[in-house]
Protein backbone atom coordinates (compact mmCIF):
# COMPACT_ATOMS: atom_id res chain seq x y z
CA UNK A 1 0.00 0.00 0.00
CA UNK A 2 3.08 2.05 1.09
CA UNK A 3 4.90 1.41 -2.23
CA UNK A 4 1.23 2.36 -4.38
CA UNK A 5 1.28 6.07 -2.42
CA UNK A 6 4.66 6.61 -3.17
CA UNK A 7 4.49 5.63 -7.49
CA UNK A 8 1.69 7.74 -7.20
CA UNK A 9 3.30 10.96 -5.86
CA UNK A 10 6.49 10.49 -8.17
CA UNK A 11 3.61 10.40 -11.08
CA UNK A 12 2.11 13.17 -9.72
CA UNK A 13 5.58 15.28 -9.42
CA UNK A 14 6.55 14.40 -13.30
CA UNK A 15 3.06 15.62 -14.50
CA UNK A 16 3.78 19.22 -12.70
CA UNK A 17 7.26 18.97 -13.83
CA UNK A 18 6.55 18.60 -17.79
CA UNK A 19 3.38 21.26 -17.15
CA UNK A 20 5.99 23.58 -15.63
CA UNK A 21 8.48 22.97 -18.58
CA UNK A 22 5.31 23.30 -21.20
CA UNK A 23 4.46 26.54 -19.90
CA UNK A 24 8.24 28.13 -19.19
CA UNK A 25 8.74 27.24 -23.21
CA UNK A 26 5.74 28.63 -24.31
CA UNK A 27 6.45 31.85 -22.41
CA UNK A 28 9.65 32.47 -25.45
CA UNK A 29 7.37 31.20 -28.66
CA UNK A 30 5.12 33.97 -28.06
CA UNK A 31 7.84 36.40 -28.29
CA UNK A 32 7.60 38.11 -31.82
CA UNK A 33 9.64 37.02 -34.67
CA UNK A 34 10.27 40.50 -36.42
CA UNK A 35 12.45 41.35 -33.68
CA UNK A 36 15.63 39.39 -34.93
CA UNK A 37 14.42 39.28 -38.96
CA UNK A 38 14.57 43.53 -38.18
CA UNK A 39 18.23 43.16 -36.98
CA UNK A 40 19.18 40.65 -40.09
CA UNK A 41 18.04 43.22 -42.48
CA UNK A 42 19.26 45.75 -41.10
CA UNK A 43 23.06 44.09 -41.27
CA UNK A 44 22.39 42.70 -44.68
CA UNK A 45 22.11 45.97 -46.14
CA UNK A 46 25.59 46.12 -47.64
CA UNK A 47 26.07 48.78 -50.53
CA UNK A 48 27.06 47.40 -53.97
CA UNK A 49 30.64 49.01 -54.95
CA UNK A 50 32.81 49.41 -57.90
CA UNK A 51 36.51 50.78 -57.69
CA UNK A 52 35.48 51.33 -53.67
CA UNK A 53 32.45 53.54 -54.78
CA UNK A 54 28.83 53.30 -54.13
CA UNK A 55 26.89 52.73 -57.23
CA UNK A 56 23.37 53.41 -56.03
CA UNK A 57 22.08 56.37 -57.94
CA UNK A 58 24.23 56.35 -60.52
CA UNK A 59 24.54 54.85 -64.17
CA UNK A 60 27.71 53.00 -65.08
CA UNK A 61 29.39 53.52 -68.55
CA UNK A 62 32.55 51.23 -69.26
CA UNK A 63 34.25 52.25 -72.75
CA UNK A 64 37.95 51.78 -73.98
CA UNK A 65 39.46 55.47 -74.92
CA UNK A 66 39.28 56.15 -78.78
CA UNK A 67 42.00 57.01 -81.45
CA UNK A 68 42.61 60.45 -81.11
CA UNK A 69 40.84 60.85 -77.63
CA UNK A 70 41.73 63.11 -75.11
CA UNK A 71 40.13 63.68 -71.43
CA UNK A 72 38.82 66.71 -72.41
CA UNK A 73 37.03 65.01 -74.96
CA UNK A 74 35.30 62.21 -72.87
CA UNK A 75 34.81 64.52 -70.49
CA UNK A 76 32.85 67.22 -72.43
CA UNK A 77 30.67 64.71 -73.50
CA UNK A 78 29.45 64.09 -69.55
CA UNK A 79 28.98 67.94 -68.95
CA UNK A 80 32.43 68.79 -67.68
CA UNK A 81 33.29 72.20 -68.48
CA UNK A 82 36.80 73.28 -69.85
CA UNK A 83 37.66 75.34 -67.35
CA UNK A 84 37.00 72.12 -64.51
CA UNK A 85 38.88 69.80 -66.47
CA UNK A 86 42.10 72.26 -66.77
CA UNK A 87 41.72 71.97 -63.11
CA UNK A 88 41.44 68.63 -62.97
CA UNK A 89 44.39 68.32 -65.28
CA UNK A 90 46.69 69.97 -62.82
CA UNK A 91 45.44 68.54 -60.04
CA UNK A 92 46.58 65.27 -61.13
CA UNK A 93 49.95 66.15 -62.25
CA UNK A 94 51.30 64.17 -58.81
CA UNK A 95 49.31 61.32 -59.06
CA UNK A 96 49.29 60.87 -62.97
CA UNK A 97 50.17 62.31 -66.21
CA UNK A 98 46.35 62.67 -68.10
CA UNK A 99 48.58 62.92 -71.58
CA UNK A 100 49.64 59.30 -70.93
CA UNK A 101 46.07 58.38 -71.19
CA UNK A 102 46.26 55.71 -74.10
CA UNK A 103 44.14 54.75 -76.97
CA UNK A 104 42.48 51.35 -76.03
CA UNK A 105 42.65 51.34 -72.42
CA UNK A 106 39.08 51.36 -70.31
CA UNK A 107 37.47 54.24 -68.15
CA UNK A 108 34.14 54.12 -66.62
CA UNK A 109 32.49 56.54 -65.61
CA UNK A 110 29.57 57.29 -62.82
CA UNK A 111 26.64 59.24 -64.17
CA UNK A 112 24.05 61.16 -62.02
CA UNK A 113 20.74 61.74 -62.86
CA UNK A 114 20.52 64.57 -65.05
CA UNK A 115 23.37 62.36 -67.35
CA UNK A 116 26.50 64.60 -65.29
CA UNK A 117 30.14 62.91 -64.75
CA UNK A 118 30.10 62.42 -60.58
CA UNK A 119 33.29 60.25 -61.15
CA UNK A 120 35.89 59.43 -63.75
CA UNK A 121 37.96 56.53 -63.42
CA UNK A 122 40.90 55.63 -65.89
CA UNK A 123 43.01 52.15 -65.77
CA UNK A 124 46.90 52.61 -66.89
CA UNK A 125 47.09 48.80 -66.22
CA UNK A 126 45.40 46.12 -65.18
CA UNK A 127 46.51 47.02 -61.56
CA UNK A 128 46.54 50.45 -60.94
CA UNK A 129 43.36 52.81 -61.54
CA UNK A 130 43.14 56.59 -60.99
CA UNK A 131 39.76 58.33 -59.76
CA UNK A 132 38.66 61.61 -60.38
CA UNK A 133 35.91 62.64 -57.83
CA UNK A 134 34.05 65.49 -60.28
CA UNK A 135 31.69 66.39 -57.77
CA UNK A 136 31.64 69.11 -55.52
CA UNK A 137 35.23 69.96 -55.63
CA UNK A 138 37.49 67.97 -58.18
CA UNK A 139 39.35 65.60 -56.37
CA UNK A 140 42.12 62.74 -57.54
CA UNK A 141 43.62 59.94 -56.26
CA UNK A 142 44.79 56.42 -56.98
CA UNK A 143 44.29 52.85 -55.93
CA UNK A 144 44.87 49.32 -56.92
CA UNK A 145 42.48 46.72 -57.28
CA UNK A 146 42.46 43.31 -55.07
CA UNK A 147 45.50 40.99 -56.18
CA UNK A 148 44.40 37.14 -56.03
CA UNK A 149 48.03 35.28 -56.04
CA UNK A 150 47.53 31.57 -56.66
CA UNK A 151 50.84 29.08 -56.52
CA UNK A 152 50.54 27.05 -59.92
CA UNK A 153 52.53 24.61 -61.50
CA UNK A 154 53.42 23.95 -65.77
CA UNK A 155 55.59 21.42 -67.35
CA UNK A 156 55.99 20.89 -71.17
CA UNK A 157 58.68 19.84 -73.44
CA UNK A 158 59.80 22.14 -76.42
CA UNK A 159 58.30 21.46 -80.03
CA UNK A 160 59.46 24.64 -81.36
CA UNK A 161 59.83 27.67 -78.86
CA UNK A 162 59.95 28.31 -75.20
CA UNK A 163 57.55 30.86 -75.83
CA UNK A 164 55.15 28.71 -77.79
CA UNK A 165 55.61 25.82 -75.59
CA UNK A 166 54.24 27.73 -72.12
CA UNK A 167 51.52 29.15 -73.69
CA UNK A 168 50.31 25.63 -75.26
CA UNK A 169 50.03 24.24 -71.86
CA UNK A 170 48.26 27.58 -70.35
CA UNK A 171 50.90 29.48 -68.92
CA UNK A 172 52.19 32.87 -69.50
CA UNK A 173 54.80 33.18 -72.44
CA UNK A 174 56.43 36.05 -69.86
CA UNK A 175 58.08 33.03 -67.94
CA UNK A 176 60.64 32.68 -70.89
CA UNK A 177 62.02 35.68 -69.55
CA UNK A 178 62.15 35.15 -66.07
CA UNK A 179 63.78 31.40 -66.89
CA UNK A 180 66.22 33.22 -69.18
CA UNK A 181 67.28 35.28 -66.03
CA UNK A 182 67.63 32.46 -63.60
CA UNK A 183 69.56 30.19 -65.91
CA UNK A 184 71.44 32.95 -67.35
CA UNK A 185 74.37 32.01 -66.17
CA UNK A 186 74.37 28.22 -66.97
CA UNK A 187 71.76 27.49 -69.89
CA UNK A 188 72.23 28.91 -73.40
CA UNK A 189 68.56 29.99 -73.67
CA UNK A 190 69.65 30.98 -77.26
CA UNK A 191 70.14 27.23 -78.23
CA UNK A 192 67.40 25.73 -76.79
CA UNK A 193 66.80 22.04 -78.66
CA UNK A 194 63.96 20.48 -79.48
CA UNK A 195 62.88 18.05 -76.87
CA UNK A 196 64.45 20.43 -74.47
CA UNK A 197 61.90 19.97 -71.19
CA UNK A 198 60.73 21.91 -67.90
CA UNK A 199 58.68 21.65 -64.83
CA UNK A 200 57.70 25.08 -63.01
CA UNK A 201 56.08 26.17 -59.76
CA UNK A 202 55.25 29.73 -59.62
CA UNK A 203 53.07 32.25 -58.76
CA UNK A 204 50.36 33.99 -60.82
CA UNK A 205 48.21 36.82 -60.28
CA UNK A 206 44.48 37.30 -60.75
CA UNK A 207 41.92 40.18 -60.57
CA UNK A 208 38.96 39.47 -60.24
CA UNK A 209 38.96 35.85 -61.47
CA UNK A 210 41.40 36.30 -64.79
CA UNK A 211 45.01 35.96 -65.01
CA UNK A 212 46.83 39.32 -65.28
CA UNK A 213 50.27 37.46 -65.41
CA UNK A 214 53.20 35.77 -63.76
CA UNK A 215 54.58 36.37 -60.59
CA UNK A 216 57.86 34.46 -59.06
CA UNK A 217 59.29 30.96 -60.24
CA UNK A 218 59.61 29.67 -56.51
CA UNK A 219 61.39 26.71 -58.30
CA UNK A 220 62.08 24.90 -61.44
CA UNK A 221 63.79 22.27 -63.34
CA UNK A 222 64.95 22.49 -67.04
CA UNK A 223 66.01 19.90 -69.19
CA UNK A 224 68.52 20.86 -72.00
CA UNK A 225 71.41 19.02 -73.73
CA UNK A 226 70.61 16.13 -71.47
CA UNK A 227 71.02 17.64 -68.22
CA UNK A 228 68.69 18.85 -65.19
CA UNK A 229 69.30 22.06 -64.21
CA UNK A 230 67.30 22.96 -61.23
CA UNK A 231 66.56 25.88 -59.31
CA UNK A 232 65.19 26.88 -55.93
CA UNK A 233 64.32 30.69 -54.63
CA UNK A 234 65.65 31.17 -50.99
CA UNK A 235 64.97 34.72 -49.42
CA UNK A 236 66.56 34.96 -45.79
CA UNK A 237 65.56 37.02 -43.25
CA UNK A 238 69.10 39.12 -43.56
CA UNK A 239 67.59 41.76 -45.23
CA UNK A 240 69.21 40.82 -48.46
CA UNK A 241 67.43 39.71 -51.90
CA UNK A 242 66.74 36.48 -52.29
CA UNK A 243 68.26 34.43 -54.80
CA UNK A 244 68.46 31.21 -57.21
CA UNK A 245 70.24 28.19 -55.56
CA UNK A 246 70.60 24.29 -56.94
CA UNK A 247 69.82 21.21 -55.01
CA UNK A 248 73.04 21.45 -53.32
CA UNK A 249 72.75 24.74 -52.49
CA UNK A 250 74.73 26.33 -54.60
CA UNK A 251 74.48 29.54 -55.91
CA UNK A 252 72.60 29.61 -59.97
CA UNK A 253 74.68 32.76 -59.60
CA UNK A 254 77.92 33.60 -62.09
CA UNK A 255 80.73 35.76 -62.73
CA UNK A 256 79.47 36.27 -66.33
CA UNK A 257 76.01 36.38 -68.05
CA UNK A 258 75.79 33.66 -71.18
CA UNK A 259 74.74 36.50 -73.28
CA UNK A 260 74.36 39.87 -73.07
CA UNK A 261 70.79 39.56 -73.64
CA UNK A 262 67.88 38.48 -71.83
CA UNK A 263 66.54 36.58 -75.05
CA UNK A 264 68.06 35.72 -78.56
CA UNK A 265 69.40 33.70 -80.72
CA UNK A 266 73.33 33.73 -81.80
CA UNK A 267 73.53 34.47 -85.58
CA UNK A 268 77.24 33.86 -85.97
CA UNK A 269 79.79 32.05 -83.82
CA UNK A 270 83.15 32.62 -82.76
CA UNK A 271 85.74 31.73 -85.67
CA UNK A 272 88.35 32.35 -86.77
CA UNK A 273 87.31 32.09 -90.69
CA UNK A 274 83.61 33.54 -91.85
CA UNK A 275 82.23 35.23 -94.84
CA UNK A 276 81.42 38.90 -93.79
CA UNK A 277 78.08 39.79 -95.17
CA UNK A 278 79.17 43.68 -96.12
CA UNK A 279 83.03 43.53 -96.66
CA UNK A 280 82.24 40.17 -99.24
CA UNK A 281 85.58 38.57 -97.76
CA UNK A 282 86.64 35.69 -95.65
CA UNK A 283 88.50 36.97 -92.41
CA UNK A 284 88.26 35.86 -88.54
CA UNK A 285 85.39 36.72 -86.65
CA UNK A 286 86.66 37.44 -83.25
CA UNK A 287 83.12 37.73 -81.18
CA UNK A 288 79.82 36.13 -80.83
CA UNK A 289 76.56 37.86 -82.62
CA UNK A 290 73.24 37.66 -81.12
CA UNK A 291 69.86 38.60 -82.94
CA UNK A 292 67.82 40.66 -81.63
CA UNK A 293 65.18 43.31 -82.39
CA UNK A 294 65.82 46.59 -82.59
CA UNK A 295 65.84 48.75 -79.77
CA UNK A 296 66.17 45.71 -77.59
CA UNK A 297 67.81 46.51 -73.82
CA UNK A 298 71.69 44.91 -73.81
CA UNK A 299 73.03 44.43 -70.56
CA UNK A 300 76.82 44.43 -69.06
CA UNK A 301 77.79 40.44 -68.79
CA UNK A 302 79.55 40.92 -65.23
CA UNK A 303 80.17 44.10 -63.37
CA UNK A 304 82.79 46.46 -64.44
CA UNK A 305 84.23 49.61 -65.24
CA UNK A 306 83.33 51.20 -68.92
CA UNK A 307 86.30 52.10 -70.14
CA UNK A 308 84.67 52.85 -73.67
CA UNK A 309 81.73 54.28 -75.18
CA UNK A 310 82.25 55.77 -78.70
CA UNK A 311 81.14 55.30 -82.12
CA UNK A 312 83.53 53.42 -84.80
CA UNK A 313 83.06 53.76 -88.10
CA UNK A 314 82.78 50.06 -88.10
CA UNK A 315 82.04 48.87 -84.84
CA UNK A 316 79.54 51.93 -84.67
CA UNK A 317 78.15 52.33 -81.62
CA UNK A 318 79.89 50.40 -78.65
CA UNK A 319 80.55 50.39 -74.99
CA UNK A 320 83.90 48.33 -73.72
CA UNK A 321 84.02 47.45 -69.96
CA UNK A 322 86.82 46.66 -67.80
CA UNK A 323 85.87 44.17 -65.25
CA UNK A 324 89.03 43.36 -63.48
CA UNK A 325 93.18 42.32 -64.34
CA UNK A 326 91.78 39.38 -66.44
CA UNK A 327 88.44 40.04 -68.54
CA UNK A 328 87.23 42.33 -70.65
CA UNK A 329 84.31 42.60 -72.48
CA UNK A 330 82.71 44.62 -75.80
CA UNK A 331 79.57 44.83 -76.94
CA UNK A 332 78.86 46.85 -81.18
CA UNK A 333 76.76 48.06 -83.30
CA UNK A 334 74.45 49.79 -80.54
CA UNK A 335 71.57 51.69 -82.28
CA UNK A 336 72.54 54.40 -79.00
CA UNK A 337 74.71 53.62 -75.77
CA UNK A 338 73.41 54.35 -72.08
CA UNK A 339 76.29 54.37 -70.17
CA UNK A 340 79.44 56.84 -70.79
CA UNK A 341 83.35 56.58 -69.95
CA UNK A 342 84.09 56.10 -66.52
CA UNK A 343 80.92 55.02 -65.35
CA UNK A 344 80.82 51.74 -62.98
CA UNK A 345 78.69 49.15 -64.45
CA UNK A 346 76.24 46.28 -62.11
CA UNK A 347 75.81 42.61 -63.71
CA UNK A 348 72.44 42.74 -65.95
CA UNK A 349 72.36 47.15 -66.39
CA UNK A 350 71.33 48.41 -69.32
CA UNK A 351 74.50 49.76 -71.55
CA UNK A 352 72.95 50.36 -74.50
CA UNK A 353 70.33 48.87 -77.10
CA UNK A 354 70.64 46.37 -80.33
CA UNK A 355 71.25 48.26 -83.34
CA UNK A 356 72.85 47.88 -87.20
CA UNK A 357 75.28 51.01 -86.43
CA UNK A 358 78.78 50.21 -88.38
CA UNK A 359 79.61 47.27 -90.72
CA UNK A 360 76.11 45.21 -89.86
CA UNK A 361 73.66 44.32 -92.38
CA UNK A 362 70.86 43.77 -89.44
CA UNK A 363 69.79 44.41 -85.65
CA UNK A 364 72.46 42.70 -83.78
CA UNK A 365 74.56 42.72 -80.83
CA UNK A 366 78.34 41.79 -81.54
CA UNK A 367 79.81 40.14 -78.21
CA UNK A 368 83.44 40.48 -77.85
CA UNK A 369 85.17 39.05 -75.10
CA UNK A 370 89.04 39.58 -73.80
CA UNK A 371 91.20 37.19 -71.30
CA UNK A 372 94.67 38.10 -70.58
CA UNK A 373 94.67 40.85 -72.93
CA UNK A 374 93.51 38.40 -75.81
CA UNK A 375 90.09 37.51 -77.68
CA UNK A 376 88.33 34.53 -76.93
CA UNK A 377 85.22 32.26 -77.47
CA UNK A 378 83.24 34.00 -74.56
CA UNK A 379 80.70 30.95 -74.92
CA UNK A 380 83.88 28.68 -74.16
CA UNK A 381 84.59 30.05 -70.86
CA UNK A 382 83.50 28.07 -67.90
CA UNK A 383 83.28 29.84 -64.53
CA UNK A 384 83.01 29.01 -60.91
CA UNK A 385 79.66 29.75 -59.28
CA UNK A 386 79.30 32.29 -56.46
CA UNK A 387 79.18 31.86 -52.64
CA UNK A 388 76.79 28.70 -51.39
CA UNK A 389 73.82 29.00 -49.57
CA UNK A 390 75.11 30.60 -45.63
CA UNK A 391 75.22 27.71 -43.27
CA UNK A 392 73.00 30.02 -40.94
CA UNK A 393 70.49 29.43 -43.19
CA UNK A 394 70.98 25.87 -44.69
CA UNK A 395 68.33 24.33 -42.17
CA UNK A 396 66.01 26.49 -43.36
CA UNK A 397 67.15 26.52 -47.43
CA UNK A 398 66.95 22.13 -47.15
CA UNK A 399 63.45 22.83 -45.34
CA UNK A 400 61.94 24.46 -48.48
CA UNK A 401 64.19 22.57 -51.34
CA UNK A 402 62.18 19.16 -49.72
CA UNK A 403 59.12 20.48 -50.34
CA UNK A 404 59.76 21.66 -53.52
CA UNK A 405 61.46 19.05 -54.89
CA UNK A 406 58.02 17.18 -53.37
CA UNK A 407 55.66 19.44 -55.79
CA UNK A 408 57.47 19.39 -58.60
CA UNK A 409 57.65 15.54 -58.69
CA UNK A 410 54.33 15.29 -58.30
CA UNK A 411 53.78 17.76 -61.99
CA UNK A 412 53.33 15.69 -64.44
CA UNK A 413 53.64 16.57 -68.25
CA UNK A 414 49.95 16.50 -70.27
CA UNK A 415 51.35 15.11 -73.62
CA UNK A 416 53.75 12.30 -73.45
CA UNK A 417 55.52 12.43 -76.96
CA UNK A 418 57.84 9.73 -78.39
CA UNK A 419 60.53 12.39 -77.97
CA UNK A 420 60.04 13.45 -74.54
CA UNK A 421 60.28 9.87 -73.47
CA UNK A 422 63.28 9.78 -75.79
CA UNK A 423 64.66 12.42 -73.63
CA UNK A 424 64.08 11.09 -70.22
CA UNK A 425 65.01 7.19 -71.24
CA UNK A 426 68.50 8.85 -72.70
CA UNK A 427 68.93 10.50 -69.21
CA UNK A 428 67.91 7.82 -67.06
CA UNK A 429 70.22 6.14 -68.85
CA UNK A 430 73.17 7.80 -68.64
CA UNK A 431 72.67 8.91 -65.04
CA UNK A 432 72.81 4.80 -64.46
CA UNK A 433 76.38 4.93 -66.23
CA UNK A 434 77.35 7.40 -64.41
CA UNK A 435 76.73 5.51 -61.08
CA UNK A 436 77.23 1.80 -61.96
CA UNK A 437 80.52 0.42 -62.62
CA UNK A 438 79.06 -2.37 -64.48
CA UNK A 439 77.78 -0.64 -67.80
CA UNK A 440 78.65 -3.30 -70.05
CA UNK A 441 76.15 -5.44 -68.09
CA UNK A 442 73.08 -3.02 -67.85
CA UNK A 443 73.32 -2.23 -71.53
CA UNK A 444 73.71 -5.86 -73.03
CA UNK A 445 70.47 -6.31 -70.55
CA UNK A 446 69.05 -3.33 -71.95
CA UNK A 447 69.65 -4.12 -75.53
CA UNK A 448 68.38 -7.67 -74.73
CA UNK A 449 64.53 -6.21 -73.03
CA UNK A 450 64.57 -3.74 -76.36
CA UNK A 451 64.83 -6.31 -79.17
């Protein structure tokens, strides 16, 4: 009877209980929704903007600038008066030059109602932009837009051109440049082969979802003449620049440039019996020429002192440079020099540009190159790379040259021709010699598997 009572009072407790609960919950339902959905409105209420500017009330016009356009022109045509846009002119003499405005680049500009310019907004590059705030009083100033950097990776073997080959497999062609600086001083970029190969890792920029171009190779490996060359950027925290290193840690770094431009091709070698083209007559031809178009930059091979820059009637223009007891180098037929007598010289500066001055029949750079007071084959000389990677740093250096090495193993090349596995078999081959003593074996077995 005892136990009955006391089931009966615990029922009796859980029924107030869950009442108790029922009503304590019903007490927050009744509360009004609008309350919080009033709050989320409120926040979501986010102005649309273009270049940083609110576009509510206005209407956007985007238009590239016309042959023969000036900003007084556009202007005028979004009721800008002469004498605000002479103001406007000199206002932006500090921030940018409004007779550089070129044919072909876009401006867009943010109308009012009654049709009037509010802003003006030019682009000099994909980058930078320049707005002028035509409002009350004319303002000017410039931003940038939003830089997206991705780290991507391309690999592709050489058909024809370096050039040619990065942009078949969807990379910029504007790497060939930067692979002709870091290999400048070990790979003749001008006599790339065919079935030459590469892997890349680098970095490219994007605005607003498209490409705008290349930033750093972080590292790389090229293939040429059937050896790897590879290369890793290390910045330390020294201050310093950061630099190219191999996979020992040695400096891609040289004494002297292969060439004493960035990108060319050699028209005529070293020798010491060619055909001149204008004189009609065999005779020795004491220098190295490299094609290039006119007007290109040529730079000084190693740093120096000029100790010549003169026109000849044939060498025409030409700068000579000193660069210590030993070397010397010349560079002819300059359509102008940049760099006078005297004048100390870096490794890669700009002395002067490709030209046909003198005895040339076309846009050329004749490379002349001294040791020991006499001329040599400057594509002959072999020289000792700079200083290795700083022990300080060689923990860190092996850190990023592991995973590197990791990424670009794992790029793979998207076409696999007969002569890019040509290539690789030859290397793999002769890397094996190179490490076995026992070749005779491993090529009768070889020989054996092939037939």
């Amino acid at each position: 009877m005892i136990l009955k009572k006391n089931v009966l009072a615990l029922v009796v407790l859980v029924v107030v209980a869950l009442g108790a609960s029922f009503i304590f919950l019903s007490s927050f339902e009744a509360t009004p929704a609008h309350v919080s959905s009033t709050v989320e409105t409120e926040a979501d209420a986010v102005p649309e903007l273009l270049y940083g500017l609110a576009v509510d009330g206005y209407a956007i016009e985007t238009k590239p600038v016309g042959r023969n356009e000036f900003l007084s022109d556009i202007l005028q045509r979004y009721q800008i008066d002469l004498p605000s846009i002479s103001i406007l002119a000199d206002k932006s003499k500090s921030i940018f030059d409004v007779r550089k405005i070129a044919v072909g680049h876009d401006y867009t500009v943010f109308k009012d109602t009654a049709g009037r310019a509010a802003y003006f907004i030019y682009q000099p590059n994909a980058i930078d932009y320049v707005v002028y705030d035509l409002r009350d009083s004319i303002a000017v100033y410039k931003e940038q837009k939003a830089v997206d950097t991705k780290i991507e990776s391309v690999a592709g073997v050489i058909e024809s051109s370096l050039y040619q080959t990065l942009e078949a497999n969807g990379a910029s062609p504007d790497l060939a440049i930067q692979l002709a600086e870091i290999y400048g001083w070990a790979v003749n970029f001008y006599r790339i082969n065919k079935g030459d190969w590469f892997k890349l890792i680098y970095e490219r920029n994007y605005i607003d979802g498209v490409p705008i171009g290349p930033g750093r190779i972080q590292s790389a490996i090229f293939g040429h003449n059937g050896k790897e060359y590879q290369a890793y950027y290390f910045e330390a925290n020294d201050g310093k620049p950061g630099a190219y290193y191999d996979e020992n840690g040695k400096s891609l770094r040289r004494t002297f440039l292969k060439a004493p431009l960035k990108y060319s091709r050699i028209s005529s070698r070293f020798t010491m019996r060619r055909f001149h083209p204008v004189q009609r007559r065999w005779k020795a031809h004491l220098g190295t020429d490299f094609a290039a178009p006119h007007g290109t930059p040529i730079v000084a091979t190693a740093a120096g002192v000029v100790t010549e820059s003169a026109f000849n009637g044939g060498n025409g223009n030409y700068v000579k440079i000193q660069h210590d007891n030993v070397y010397t180098t010349q560079y002819l037929h300059m359509s102008k020099r940049a760099v006078r007598r005297g004048q100390r010289v870096a490794q890669g500066e700009v002395i002067g540009y490709v030209g046909s001055t003198g005895l040339a029949t076309g846009p050329h750079v004749c490379y002349r190159f001294w040791k020991n007071g006499k001329q040599v084959d400057a594509l002959a000389q072999v020289f000792p790379p700079s200083e290795p990677i700083n022990e300080n740093y060689r923990v860190a250096f092996d850190r990023i040259l592991n995973m590197q090495q990791q990424t670009l193993a794992s790029v793979g090349f998207e076409k696999q021709s007969s002569l890019q596995v040509y290539s690789a078999l030859a290397f793999t081959m002769e890397r094996l010699f190179e490490t076995t003593e026992n070749s005779d074996r491993i090529l009768t077995g070889f020989s054996a598997q092939m037939l």
